[in-house]
Protein backbone atom coordinates (compact mmCIF):
# COMPACT_ATOMS: atom_id res chain seq x y z
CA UNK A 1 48.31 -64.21 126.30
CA UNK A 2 47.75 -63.00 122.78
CA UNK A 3 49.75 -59.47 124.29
CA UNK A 4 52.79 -61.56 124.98
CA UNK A 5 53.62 -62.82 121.74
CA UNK A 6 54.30 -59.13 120.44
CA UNK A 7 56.23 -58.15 123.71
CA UNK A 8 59.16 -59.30 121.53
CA UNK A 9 58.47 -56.40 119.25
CA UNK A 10 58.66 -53.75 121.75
CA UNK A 11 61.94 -51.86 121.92
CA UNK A 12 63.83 -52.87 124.93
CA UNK A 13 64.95 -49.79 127.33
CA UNK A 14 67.71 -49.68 130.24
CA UNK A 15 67.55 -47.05 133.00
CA UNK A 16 65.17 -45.26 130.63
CA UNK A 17 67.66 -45.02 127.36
CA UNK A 18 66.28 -47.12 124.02
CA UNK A 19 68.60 -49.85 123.25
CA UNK A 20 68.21 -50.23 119.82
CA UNK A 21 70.55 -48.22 118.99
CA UNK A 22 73.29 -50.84 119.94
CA UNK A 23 70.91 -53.37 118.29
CA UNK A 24 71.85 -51.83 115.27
CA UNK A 25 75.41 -50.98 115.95
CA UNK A 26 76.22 -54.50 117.52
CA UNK A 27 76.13 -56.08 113.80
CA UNK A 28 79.48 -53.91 112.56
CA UNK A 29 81.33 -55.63 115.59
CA UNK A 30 81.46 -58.91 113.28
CA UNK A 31 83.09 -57.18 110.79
CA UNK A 32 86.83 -57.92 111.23
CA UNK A 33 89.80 -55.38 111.61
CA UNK A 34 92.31 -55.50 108.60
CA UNK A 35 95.39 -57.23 110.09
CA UNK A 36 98.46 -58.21 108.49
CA UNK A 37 96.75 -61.58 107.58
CA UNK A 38 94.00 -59.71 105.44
CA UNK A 39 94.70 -61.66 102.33
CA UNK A 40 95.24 -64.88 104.29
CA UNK A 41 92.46 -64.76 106.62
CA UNK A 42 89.71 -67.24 105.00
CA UNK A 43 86.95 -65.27 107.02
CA UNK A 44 87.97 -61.95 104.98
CA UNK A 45 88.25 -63.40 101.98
CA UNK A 46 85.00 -65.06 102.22
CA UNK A 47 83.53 -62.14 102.98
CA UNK A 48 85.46 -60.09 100.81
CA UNK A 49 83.85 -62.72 97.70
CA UNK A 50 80.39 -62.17 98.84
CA UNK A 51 80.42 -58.37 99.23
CA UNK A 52 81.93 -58.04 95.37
CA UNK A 53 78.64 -60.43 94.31
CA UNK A 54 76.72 -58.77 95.88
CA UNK A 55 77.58 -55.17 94.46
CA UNK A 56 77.87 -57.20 91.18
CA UNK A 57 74.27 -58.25 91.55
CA UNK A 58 73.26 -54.63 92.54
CA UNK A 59 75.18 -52.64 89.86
CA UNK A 60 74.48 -54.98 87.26
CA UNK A 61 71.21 -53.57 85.66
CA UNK A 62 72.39 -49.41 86.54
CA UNK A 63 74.57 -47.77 84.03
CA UNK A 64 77.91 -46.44 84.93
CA UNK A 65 76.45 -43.07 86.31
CA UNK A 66 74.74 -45.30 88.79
CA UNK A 67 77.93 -46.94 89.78
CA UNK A 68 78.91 -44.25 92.77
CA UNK A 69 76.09 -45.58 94.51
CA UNK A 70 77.43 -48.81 95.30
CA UNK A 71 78.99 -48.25 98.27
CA UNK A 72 75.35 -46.99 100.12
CA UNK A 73 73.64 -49.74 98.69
CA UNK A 74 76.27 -52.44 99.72
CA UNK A 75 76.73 -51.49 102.79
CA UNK A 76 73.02 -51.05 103.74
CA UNK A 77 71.93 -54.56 102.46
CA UNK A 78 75.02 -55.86 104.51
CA UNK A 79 73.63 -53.73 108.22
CA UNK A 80 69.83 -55.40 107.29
CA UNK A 81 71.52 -58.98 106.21
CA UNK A 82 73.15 -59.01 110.18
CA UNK A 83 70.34 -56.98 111.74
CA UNK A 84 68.09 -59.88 110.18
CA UNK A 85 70.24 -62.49 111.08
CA UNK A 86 70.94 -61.58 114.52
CA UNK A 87 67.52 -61.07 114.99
CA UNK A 88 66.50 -64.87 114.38
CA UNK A 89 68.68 -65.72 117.78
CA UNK A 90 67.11 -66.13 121.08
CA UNK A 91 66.78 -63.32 123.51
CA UNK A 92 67.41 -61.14 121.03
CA UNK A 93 65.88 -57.88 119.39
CA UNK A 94 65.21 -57.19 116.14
CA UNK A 95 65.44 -53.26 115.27
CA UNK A 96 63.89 -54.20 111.57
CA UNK A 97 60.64 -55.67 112.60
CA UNK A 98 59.81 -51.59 113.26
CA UNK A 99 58.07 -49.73 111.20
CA UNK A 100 59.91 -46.39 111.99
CA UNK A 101 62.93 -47.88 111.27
CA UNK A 102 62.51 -49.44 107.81
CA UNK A 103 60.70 -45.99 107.36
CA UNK A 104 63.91 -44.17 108.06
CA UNK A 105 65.79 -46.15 105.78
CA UNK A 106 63.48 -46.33 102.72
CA UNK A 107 62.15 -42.53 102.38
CA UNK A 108 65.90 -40.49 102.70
CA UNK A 109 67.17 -43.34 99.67
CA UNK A 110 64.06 -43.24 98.13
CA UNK A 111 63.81 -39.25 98.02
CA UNK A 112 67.50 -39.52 96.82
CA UNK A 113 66.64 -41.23 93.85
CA UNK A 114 64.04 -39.06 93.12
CA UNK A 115 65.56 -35.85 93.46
CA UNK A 116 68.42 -37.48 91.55
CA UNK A 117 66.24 -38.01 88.43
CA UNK A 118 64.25 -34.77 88.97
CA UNK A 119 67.89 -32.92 88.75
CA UNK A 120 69.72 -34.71 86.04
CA UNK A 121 66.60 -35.75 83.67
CA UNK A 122 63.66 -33.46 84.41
CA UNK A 123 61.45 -34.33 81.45
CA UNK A 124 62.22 -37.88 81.73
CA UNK A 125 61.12 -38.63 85.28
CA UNK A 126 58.06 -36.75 85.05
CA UNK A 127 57.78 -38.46 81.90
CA UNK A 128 56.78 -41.67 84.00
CA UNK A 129 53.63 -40.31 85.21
CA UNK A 130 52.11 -40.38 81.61
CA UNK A 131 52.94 -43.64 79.87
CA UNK A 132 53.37 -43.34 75.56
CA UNK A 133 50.30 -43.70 73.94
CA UNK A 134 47.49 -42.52 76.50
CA UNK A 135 44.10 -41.63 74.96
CA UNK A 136 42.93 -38.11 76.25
CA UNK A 137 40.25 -38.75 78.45
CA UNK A 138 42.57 -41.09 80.72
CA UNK A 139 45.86 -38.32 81.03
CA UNK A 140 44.12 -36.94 84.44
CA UNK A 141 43.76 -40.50 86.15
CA UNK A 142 46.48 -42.19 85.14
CA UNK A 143 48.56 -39.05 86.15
CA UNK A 144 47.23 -39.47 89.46
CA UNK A 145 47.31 -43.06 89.84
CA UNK A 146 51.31 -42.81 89.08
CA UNK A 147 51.92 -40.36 90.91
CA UNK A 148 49.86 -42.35 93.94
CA UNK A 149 51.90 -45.24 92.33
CA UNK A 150 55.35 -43.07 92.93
CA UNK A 151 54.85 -41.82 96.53
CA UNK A 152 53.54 -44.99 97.74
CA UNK A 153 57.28 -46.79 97.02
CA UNK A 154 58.85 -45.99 100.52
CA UNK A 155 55.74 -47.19 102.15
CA UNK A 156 55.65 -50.42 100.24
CA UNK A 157 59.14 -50.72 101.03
CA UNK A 158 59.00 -50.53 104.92
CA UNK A 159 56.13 -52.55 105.17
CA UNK A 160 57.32 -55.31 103.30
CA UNK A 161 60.20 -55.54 105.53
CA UNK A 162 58.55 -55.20 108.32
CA UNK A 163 55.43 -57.60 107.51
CA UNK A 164 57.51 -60.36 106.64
CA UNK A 165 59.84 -60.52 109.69
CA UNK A 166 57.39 -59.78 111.65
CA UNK A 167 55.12 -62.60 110.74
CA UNK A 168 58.18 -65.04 110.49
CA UNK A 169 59.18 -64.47 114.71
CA UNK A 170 55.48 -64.42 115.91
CA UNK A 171 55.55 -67.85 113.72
CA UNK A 172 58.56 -69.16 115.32
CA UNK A 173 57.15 -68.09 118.71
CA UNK A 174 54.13 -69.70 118.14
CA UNK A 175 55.48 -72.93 117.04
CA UNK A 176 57.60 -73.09 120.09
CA UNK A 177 54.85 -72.49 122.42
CA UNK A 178 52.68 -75.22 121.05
CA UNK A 179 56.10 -77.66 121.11
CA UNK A 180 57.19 -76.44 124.32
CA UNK A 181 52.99 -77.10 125.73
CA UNK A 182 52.51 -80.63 123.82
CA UNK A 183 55.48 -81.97 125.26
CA UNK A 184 54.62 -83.57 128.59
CA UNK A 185 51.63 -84.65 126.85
CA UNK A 186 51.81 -85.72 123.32
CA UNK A 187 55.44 -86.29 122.88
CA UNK A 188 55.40 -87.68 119.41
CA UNK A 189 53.42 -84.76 118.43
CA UNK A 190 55.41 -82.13 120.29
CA UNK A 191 58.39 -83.82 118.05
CA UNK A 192 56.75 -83.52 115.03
CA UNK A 193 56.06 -79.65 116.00
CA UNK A 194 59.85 -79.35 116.50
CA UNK A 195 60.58 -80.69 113.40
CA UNK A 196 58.36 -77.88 112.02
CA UNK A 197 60.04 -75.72 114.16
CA UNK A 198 63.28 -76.09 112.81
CA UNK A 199 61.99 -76.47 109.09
CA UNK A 200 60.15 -72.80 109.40
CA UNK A 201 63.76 -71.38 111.14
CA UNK A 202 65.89 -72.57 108.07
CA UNK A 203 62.83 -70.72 106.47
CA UNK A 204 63.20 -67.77 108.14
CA UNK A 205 66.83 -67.65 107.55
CA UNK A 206 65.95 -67.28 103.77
CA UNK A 207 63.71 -64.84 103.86
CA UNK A 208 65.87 -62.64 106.21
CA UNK A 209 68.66 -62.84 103.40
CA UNK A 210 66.20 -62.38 100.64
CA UNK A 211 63.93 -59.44 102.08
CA UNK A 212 67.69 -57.55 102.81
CA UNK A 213 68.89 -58.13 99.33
CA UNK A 214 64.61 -57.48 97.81
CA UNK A 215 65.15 -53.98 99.58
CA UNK A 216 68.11 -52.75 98.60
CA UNK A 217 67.34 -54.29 95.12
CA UNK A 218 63.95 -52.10 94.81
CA UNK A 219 66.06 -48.87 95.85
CA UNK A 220 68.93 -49.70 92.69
CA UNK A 221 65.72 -50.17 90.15
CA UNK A 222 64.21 -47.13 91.41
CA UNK A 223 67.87 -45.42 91.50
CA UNK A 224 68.10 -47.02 87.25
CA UNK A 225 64.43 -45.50 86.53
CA UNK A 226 66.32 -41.66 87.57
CA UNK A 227 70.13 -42.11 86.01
């Protein structure tokens, strides 16, 4: 029983060939096709507003350097805002409840903005392994604590993702179970577990916004700590 709750987790195959792939491509089909209505089409526009607050939000604490990098950043929190969000329906799969995945995502951008500082500010970045001030004795640990500190980022940043949407479906799933059991039973119960139910969704459908905008957000402070 306990083996069937994280069946949803497991990456769904046809004839042998991964599907996740389409999981994660499905999300740019809700994108809509400039038209001839593109300034009249209240769908755009909306859309149109969010994606310039939300590279507003992102851009805001990097200096103007930092700037070229808004298009990657947009666009990724906007693929793990729908992956998220599509994710949350029933029947479906989410790709960012894998490990490997959020792994693929974090360590390229995170590397990025490392090599990024490491070639335009040399002294600088490795500058952040010894903080201002250290007494003697301390300048071998604390150089290896940061620099545990510094590789440990990309981890951090897949398993955050990961944990929390993770922990948020087997919730849902659980929920439902007990609603779905308690119902021919102990109606008035099984209604107060859907209430839950539907409480913990609208939930979930926060933290699937917030944990795509906290990961993107990490990447542009680690991106301002290198520019």
């Amino acid at each position: 029983m306990n083996l069937s709750f994280f069946d949803q987790f497991t990456s769904p195959h046809l004839l042998g060939i991964p599907l996740i792939l389409i999981s994660m491509l499905f999300p740019t089909l809700l994108l809509p096709s400039p038209t001839n209505r593109w300034v009249t089409n209240r769908l755009s526009t909306l859309q149109l507003w969010f994606i310039h607050l939300t590279t507003k939000q992102l851009m805001l604490p990097l200096n103007k350097g930092g700037h070229k990098w808004a298009l990657i950043l947009t666009s990724l929190m906007l693929l793990l805002l729908m992956i998220n969000l599509l994710g949350l329906l029933p029947y479906t799969f989410t790709p960012t409840t894998q490990l490997s995945m959020n792994m693929a995502l974090a360590f390229p951008l995170w590397l990025a903005t490392l090599l990024t500082g490491l070639r335009n500010q040399p002294t600088t970045s490795l500058g952040h392994l010894l903080p201002e001030g250290t007494p003697t004795p301390l300048i071998p640990a604390l150089i290896l604590i940061e620099t545990v500190s510094l590789l440990i980022r990309p981890l951090a940043l897949g398993v955050r993702l990961t944990a929390n949407l993770t922990a948020g479906h087997l919730l849902i799933q659980l929920i439902s179970t007990a609603t779905t059991a308690l119902l021919p039973i102990l109606p008035t119960v099984s209604a107060l577990t859907m209430l839950i139910l539907l409480l913990l969704t609208i939930l979930e459908i926060a933290v699937a916004m917030i944990q795509a905008y906290v990961f993107v957000l990490l990447l542009s402070l680690y991106l301002q700590e290198n520019i």
